[in-house]
Each structure stands twice: as structure tokens, then as C-alpha cells.
PDB file of N, CA and C in Angstrom:
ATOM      1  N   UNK A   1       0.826  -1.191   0.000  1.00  0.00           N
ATOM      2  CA  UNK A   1       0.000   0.000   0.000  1.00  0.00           C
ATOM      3  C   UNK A   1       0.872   1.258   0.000  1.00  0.00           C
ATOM      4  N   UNK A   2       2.136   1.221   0.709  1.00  0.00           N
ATOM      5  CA  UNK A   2       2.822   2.368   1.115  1.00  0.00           C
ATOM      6  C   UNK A   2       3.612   2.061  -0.881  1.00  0.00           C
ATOM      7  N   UNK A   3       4.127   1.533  -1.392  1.00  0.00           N
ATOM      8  CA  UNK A   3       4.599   1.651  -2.227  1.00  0.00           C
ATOM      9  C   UNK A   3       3.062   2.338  -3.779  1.00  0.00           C
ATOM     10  N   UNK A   4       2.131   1.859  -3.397  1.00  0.00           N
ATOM     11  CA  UNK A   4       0.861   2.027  -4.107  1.00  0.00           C
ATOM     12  C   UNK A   4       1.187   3.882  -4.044  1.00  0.00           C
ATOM     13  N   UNK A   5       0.799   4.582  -2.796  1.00  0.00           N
ATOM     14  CA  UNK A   5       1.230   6.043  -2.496  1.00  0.00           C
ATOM     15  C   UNK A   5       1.839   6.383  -2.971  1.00  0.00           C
ATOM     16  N   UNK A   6       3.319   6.511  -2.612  1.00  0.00           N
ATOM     17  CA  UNK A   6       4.177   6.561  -3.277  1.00  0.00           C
ATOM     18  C   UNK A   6       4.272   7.004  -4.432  1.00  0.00           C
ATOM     19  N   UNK A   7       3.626   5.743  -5.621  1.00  0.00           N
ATOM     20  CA  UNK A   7       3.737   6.044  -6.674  1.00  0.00           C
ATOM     21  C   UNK A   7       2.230   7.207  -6.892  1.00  0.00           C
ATOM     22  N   UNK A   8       1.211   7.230  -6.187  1.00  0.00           N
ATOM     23  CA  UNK A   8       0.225   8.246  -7.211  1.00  0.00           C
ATOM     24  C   UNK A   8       0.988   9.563  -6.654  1.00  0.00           C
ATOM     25  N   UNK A   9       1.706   9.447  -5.564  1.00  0.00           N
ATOM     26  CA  UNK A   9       2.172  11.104  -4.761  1.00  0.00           C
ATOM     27  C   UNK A   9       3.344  11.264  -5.729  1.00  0.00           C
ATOM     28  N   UNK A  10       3.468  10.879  -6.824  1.00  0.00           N
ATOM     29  CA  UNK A  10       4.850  11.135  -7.454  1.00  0.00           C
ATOM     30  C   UNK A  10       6.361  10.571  -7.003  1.00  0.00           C
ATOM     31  N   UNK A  11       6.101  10.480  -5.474  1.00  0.00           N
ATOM     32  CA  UNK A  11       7.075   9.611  -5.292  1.00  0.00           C
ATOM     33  C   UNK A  11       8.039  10.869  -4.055  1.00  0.00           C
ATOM     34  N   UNK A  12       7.319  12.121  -4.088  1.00  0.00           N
ATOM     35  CA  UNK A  12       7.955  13.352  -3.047  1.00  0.00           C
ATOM     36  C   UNK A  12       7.650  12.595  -1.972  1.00  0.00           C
ATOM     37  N   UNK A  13       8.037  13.505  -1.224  1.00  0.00           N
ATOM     38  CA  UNK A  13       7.645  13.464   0.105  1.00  0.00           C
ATOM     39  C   UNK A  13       6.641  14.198   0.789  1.00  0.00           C
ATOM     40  N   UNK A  14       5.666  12.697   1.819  1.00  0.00           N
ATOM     41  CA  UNK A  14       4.618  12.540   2.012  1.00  0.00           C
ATOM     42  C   UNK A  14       4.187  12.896   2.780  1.00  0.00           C
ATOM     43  N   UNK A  15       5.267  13.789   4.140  1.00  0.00           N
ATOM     44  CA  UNK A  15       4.868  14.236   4.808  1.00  0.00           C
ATOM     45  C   UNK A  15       5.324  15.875   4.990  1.00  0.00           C
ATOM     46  N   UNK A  16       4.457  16.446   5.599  1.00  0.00           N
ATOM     47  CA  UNK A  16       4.572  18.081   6.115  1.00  0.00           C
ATOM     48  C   UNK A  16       5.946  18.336   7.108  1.00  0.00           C
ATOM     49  N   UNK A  17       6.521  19.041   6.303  1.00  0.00           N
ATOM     50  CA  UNK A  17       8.147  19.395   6.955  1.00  0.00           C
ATOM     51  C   UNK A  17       7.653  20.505   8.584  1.00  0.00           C
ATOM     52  N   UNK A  18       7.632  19.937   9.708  1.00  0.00           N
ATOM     53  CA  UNK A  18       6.690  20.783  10.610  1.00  0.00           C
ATOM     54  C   UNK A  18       7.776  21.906  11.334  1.00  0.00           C
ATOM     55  N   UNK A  19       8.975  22.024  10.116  1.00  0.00           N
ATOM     56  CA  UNK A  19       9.885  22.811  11.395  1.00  0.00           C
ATOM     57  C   UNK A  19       9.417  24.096  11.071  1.00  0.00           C
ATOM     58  N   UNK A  20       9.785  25.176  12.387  1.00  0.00           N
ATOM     59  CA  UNK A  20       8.984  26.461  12.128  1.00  0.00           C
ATOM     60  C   UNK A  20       9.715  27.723  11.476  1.00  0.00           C
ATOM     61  N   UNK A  21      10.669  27.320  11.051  1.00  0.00           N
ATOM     62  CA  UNK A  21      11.235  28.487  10.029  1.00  0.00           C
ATOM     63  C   UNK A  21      10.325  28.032   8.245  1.00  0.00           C
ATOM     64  N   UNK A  22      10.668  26.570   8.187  1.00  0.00           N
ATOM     65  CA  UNK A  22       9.937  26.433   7.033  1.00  0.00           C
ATOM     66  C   UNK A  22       8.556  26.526   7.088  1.00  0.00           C
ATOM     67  N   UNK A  23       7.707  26.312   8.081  1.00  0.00           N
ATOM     68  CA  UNK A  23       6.268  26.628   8.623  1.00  0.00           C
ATOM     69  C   UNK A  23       6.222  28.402   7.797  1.00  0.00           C
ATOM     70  N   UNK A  24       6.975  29.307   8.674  1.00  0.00           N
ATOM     71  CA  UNK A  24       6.752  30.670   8.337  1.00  0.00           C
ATOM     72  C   UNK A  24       7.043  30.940   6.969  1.00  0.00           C
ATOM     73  N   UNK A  25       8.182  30.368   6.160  1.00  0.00           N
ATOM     74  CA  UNK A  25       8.469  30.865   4.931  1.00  0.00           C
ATOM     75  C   UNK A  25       6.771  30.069   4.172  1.00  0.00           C
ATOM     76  N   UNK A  26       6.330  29.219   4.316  1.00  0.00           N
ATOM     77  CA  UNK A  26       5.874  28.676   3.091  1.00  0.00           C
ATOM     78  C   UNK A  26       4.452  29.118   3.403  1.00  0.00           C
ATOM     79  N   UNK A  27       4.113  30.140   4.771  1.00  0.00           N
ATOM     80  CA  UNK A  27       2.874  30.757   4.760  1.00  0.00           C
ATOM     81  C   UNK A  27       3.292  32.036   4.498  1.00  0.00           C
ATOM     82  N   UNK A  28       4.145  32.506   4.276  1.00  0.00           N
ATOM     83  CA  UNK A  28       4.497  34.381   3.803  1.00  0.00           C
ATOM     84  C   UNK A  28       4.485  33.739   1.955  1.00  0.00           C
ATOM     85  N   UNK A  29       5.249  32.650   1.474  1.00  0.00           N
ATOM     86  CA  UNK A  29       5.264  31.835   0.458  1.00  0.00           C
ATOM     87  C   UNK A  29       3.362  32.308  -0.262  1.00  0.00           C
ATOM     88  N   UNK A  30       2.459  31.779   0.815  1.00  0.00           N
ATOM     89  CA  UNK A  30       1.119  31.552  -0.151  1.00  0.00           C
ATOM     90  C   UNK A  30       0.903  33.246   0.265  1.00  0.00           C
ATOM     91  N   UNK A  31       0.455  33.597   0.958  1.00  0.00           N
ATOM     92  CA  UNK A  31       0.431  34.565   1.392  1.00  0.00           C
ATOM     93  C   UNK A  31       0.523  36.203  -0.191  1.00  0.00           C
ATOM     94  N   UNK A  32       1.809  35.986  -0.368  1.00  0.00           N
ATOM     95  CA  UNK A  32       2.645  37.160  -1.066  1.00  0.00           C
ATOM     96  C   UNK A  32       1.989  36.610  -2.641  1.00  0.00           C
ATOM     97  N   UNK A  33       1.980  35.284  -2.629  1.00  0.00           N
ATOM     98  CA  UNK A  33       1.539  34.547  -3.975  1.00  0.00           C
ATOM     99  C   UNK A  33       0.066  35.285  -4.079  1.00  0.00           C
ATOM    100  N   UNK A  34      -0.546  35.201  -2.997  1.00  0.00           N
ATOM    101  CA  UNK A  34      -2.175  35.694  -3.288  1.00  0.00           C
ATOM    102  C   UNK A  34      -2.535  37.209  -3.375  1.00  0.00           C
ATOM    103  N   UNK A  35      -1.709  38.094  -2.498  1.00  0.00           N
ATOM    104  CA  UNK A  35      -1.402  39.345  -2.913  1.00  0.00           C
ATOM    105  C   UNK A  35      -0.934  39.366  -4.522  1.00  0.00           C
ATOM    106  N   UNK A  36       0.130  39.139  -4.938  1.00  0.00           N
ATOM    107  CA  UNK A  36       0.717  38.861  -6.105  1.00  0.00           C
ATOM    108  C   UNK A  36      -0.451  38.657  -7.384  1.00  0.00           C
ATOM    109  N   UNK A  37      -1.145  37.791  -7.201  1.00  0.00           N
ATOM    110  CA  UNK A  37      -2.420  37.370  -7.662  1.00  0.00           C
ATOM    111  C   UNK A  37      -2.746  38.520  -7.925  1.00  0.00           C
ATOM    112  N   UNK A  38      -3.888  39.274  -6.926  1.00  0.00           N
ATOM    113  CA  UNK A  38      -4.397  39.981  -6.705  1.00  0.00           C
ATOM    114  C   UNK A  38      -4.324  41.355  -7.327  1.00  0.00           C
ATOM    115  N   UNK A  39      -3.135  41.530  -7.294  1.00  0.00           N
ATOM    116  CA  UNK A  39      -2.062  42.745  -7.389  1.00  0.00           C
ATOM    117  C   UNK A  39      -2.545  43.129  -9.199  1.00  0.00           C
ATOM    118  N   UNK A  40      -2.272  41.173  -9.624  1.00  0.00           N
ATOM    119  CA  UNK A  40      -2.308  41.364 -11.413  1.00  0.00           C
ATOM    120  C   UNK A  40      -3.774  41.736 -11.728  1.00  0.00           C
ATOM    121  N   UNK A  41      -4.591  41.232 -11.001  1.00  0.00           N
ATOM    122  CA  UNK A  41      -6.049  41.606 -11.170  1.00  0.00           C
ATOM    123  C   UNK A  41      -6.068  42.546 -10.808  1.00  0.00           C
ATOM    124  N   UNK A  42      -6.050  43.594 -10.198  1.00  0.00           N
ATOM    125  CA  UNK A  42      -6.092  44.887 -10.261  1.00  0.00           C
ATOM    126  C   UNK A  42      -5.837  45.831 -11.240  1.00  0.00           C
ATOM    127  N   UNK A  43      -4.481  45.209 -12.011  1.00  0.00           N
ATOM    128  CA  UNK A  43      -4.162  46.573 -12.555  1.00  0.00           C
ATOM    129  C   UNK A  43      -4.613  45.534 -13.613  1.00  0.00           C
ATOM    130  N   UNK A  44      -4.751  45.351 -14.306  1.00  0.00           N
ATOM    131  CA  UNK A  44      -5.513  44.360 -15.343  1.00  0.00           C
ATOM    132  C   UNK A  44      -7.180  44.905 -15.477  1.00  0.00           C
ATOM    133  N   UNK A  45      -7.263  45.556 -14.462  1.00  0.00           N
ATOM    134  CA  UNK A  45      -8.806  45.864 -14.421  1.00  0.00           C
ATOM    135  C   UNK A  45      -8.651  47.373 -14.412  1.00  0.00           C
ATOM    136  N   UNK A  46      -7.538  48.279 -13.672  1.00  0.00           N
ATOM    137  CA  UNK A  46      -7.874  49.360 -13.603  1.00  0.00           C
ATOM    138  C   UNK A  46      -6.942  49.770 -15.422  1.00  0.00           C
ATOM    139  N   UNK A  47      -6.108  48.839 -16.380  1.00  0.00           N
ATOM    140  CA  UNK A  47      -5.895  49.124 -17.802  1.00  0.00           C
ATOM    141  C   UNK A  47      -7.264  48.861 -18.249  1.00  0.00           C
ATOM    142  N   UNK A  48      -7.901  48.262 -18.291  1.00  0.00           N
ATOM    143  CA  UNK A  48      -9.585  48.282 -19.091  1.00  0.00           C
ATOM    144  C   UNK A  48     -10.315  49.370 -18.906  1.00  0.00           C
ATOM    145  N   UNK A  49     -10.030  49.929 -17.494  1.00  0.00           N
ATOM    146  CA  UNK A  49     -10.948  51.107 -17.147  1.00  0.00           C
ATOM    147  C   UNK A  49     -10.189  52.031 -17.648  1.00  0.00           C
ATOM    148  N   UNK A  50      -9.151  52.157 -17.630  1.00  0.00           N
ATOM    149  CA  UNK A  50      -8.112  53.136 -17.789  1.00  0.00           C
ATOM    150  C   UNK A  50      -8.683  53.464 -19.788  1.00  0.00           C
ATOM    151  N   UNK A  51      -8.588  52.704 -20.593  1.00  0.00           N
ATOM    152  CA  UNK A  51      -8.583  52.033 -21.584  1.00  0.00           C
ATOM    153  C   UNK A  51     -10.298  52.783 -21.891  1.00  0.00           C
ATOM    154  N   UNK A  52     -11.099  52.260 -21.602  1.00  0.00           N
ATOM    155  CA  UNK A  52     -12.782  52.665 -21.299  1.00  0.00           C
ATOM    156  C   UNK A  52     -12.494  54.035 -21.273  1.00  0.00           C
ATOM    157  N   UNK A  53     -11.685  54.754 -20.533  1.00  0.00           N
ATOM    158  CA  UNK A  53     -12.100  56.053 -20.244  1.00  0.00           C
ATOM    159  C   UNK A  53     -13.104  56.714 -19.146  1.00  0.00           C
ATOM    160  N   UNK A  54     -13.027  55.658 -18.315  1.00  0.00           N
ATOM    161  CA  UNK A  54     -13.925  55.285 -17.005  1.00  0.00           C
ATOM    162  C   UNK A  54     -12.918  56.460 -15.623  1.00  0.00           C
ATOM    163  N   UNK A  55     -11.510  56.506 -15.955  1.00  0.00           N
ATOM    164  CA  UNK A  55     -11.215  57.103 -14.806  1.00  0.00           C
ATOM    165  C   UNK A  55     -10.820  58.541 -14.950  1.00  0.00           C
ATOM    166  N   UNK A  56     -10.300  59.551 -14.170  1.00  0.00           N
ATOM    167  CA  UNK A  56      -9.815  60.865 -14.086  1.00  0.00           C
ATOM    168  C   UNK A  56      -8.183  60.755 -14.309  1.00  0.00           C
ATOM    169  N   UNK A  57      -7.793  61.517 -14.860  1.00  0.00           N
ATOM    170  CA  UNK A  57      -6.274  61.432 -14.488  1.00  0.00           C
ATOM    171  C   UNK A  57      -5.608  61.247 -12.835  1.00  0.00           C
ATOM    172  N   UNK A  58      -6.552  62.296 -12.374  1.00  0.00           N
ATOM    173  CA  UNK A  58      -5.843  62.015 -10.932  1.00  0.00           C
ATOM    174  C   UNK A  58      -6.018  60.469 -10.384  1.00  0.00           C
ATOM    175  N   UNK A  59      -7.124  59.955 -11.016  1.00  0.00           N
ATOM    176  CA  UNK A  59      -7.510  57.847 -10.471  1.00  0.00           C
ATOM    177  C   UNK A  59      -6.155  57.520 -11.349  1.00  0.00           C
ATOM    178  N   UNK A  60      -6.075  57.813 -11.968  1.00  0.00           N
ATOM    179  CA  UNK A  60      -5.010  57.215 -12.868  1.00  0.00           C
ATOM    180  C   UNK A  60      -3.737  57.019 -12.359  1.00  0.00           C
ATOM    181  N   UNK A  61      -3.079  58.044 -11.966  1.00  0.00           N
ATOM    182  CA  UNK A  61      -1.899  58.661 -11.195  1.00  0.00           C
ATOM    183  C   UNK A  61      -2.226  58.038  -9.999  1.00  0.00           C
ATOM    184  N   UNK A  62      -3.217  57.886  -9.152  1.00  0.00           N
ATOM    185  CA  UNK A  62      -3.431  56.984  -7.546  1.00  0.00           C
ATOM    186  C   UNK A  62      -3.107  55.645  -7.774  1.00  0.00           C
ATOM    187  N   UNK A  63      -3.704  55.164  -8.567  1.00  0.00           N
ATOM    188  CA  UNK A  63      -3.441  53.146  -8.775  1.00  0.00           C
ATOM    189  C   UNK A  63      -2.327  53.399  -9.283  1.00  0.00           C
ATOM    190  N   UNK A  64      -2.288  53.850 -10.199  1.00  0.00           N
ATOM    191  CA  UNK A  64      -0.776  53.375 -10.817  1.00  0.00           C
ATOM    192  C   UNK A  64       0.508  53.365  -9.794  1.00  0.00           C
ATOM    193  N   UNK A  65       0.079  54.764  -8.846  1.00  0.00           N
ATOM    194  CA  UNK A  65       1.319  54.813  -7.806  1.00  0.00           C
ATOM    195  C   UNK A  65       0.789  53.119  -6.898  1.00  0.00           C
ATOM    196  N   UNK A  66      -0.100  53.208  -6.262  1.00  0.00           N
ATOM    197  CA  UNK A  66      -0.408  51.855  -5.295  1.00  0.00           C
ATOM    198  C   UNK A  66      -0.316  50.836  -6.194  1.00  0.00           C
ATOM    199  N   UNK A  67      -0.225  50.632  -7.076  1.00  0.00           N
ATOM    200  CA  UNK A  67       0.141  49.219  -7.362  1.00  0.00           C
ATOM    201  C   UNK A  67       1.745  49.414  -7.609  1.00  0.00           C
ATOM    202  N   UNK A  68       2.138  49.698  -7.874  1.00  0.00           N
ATOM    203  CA  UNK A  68       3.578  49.773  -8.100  1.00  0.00           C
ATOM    204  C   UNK A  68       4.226  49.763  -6.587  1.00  0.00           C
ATOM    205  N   UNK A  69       3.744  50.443  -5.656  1.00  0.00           N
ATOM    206  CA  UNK A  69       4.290  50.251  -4.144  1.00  0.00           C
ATOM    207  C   UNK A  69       3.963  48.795  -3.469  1.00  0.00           C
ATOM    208  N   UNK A  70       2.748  48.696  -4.025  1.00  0.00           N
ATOM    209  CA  UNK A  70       2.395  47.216  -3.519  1.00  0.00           C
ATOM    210  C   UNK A  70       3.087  45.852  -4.342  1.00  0.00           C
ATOM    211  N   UNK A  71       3.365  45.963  -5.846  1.00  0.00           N
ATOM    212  CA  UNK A  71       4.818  45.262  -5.939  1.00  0.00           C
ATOM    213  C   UNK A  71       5.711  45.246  -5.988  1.00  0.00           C
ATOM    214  N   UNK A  72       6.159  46.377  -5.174  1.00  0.00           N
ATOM    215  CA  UNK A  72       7.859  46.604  -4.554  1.00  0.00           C
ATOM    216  C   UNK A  72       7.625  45.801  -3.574  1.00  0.00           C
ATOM    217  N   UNK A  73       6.444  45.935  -1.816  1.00  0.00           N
ATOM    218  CA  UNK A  73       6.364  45.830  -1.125  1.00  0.00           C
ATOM    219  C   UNK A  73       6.808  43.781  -0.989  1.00  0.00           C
ATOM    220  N   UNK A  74       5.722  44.148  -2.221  1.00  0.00           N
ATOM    221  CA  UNK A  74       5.287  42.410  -2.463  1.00  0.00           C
ATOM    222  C   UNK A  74       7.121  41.798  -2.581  1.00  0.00           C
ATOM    223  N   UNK A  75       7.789  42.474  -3.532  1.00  0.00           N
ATOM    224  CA  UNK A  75       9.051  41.987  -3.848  1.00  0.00           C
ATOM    225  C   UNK A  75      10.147  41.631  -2.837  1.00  0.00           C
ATOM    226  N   UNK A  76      10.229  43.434  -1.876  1.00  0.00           N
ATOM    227  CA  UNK A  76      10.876  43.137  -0.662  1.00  0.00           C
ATOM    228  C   UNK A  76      10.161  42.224   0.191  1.00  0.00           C
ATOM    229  N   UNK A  77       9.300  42.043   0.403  1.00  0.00           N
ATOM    230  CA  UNK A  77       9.140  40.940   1.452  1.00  0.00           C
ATOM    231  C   UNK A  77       9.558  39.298   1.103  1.00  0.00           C
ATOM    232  N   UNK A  78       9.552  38.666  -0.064  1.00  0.00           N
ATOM    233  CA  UNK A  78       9.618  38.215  -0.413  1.00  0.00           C
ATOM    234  C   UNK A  78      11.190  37.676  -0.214  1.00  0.00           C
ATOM    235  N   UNK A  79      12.244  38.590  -0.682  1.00  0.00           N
ATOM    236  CA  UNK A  79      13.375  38.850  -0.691  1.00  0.00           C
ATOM    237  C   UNK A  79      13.726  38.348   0.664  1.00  0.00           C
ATOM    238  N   UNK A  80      12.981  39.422   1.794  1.00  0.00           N
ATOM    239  CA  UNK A  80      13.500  39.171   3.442  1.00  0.00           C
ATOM    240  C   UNK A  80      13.222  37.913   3.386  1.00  0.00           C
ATOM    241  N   UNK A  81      12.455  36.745   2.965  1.00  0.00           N
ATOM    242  CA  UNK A  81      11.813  35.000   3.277  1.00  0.00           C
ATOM    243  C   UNK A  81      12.998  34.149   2.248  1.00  0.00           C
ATOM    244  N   UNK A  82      13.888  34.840   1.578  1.00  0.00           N
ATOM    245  CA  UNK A  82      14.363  34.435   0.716  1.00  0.00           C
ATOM    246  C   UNK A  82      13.451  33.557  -0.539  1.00  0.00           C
ATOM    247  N   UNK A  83      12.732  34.287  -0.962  1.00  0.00           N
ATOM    248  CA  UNK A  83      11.763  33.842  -1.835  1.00  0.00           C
ATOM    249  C   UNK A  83      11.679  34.599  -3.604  1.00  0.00           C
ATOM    250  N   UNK A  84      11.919  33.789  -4.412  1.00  0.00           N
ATOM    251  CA  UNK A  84      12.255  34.239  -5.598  1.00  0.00           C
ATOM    252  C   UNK A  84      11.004  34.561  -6.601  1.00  0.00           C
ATOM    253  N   UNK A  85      10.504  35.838  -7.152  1.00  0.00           N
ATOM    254  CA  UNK A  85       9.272  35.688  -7.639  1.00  0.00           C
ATOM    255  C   UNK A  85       8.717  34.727  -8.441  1.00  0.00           C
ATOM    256  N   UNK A  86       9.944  33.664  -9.032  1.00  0.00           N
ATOM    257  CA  UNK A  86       9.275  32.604 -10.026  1.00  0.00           C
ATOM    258  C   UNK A  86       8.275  31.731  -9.057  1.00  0.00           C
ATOM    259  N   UNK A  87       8.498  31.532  -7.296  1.00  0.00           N
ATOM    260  CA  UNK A  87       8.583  31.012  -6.247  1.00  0.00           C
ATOM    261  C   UNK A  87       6.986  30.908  -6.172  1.00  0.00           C
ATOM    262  N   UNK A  88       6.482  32.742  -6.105  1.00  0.00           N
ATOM    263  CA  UNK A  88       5.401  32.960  -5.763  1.00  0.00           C
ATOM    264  C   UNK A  88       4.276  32.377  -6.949  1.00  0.00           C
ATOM    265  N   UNK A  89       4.341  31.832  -7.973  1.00  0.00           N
ATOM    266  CA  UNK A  89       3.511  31.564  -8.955  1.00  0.00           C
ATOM    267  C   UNK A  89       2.997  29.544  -8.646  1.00  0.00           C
ATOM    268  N   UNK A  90       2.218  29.611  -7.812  1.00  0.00           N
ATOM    269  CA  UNK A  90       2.044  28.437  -7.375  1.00  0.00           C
ATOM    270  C   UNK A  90       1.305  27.508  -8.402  1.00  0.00           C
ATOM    271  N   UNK A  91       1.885  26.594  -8.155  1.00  0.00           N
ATOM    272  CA  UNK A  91       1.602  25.319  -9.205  1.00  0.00           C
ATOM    273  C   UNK A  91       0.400  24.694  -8.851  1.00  0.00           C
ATOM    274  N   UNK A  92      -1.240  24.709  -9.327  1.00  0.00           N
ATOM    275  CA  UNK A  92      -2.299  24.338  -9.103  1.00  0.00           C
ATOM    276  C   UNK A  92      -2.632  22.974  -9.425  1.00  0.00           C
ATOM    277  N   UNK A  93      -1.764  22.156 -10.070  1.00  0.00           N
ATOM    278  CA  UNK A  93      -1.659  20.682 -10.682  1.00  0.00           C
ATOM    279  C   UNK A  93      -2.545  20.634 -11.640  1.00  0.00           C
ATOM    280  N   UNK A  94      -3.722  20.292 -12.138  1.00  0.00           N
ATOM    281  CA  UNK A  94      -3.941  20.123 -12.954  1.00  0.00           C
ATOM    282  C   UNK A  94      -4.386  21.069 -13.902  1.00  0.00           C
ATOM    283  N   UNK A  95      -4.830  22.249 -12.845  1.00  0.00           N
ATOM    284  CA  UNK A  95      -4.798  23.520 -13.636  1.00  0.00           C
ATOM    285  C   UNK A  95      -4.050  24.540 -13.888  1.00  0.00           C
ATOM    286  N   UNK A  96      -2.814  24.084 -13.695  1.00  0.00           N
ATOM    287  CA  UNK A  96      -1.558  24.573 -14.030  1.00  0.00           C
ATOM    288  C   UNK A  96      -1.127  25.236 -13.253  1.00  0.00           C
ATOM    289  N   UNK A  97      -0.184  26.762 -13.694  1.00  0.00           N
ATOM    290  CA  UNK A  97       0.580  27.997 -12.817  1.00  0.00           C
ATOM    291  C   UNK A  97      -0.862  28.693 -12.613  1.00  0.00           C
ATOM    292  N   UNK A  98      -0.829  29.342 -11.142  1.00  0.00           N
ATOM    293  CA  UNK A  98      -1.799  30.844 -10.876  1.00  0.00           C
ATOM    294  C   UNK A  98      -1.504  31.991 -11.770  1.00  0.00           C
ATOM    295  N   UNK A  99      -0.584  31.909 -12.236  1.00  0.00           N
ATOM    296  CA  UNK A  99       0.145  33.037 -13.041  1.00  0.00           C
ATOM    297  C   UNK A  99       0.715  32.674 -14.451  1.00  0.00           C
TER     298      UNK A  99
END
């Protein structure tokens, strides 16, 4: 049975690494990934509006500054976890990269 596992788990390893430095990196890990996410949906939405003609210059000049601070922010933190942005693009398995 344990060899049956094994093979559908790919063959990694089966159990949760419970030490607490890797605990903290791999929840700042999902964490920065879902900001990150987030981050692309935003400005993805405020170029359509932007695009539409939906905003003011001054909306324009506000997001553009906050998203750009929010993926610096996103970057340095990342950096402090030693975490590489290819890092943050989590692998969904069958539905591929989030990103």
C-alpha cells in the first residue's frame, strides 16, 4: 500500500516538513503569492478602465502609484523570506501555474 502512495504522490515526500522556520516561509510563500495574484487583477482591471475612459487622471496617477508600491512591497518581502518571484507563482496541478 505504502509503495501504491508513493507512486500516485509522485514519489515526493509525504509528509509536512513541521519545522517552524519552514512553517513561516511557506505561509508568507502563499500569502505574497495571493497578494501577487491579486495585485495582477487589479491593474488588469484598472488598464480596461483606464482604456474605457472610465477614470480621471488624478484615479489614474493613484493606482498606478499603489500598485507599483504594492509590488515593490510584495518583492521586498519576499526577498526578506528568501523567496524568488518565479517562487510565488504556485503550481495548481492540474490547472496549471496561478500566473
Amino acid at each position: 500500500m505504502r509503495a501504491e502512495l508513493a507512486r500516485a504522490g509522485g514519489g515526493g515526500p509525504s509528509r509536512w516538513n513541521a519545522n517552524p522556520d519552514d512553517v513561516q516561509r511557506s505561509v508568507v510563500r502563499l500569502v505574497l503569492a495571493l497578494v501577487e495574484f491579486l495585485r495582477k487583477l487589479m491593474e488588469r482591471q484598472a488598464i480596461r478602465r483606464m482604456e474605457a475612459g472610465t477614470l480621471e487622471p488624478q484615479q489614474i496617477e493613484d493606482m498606478g502609484l499603489a500598485l507599483m508600491r504594492l509590488e515593490e512591497t510584495v518583492t521586498d518581502l519576499a526577498a526578506r523570506f528568501g523567496l524568488r518571484p518565479e517562487e510565488l507563482n504556485l503550481d495548481l496541478g492540474p490547472l496549471g501555474k496561478l500566473m
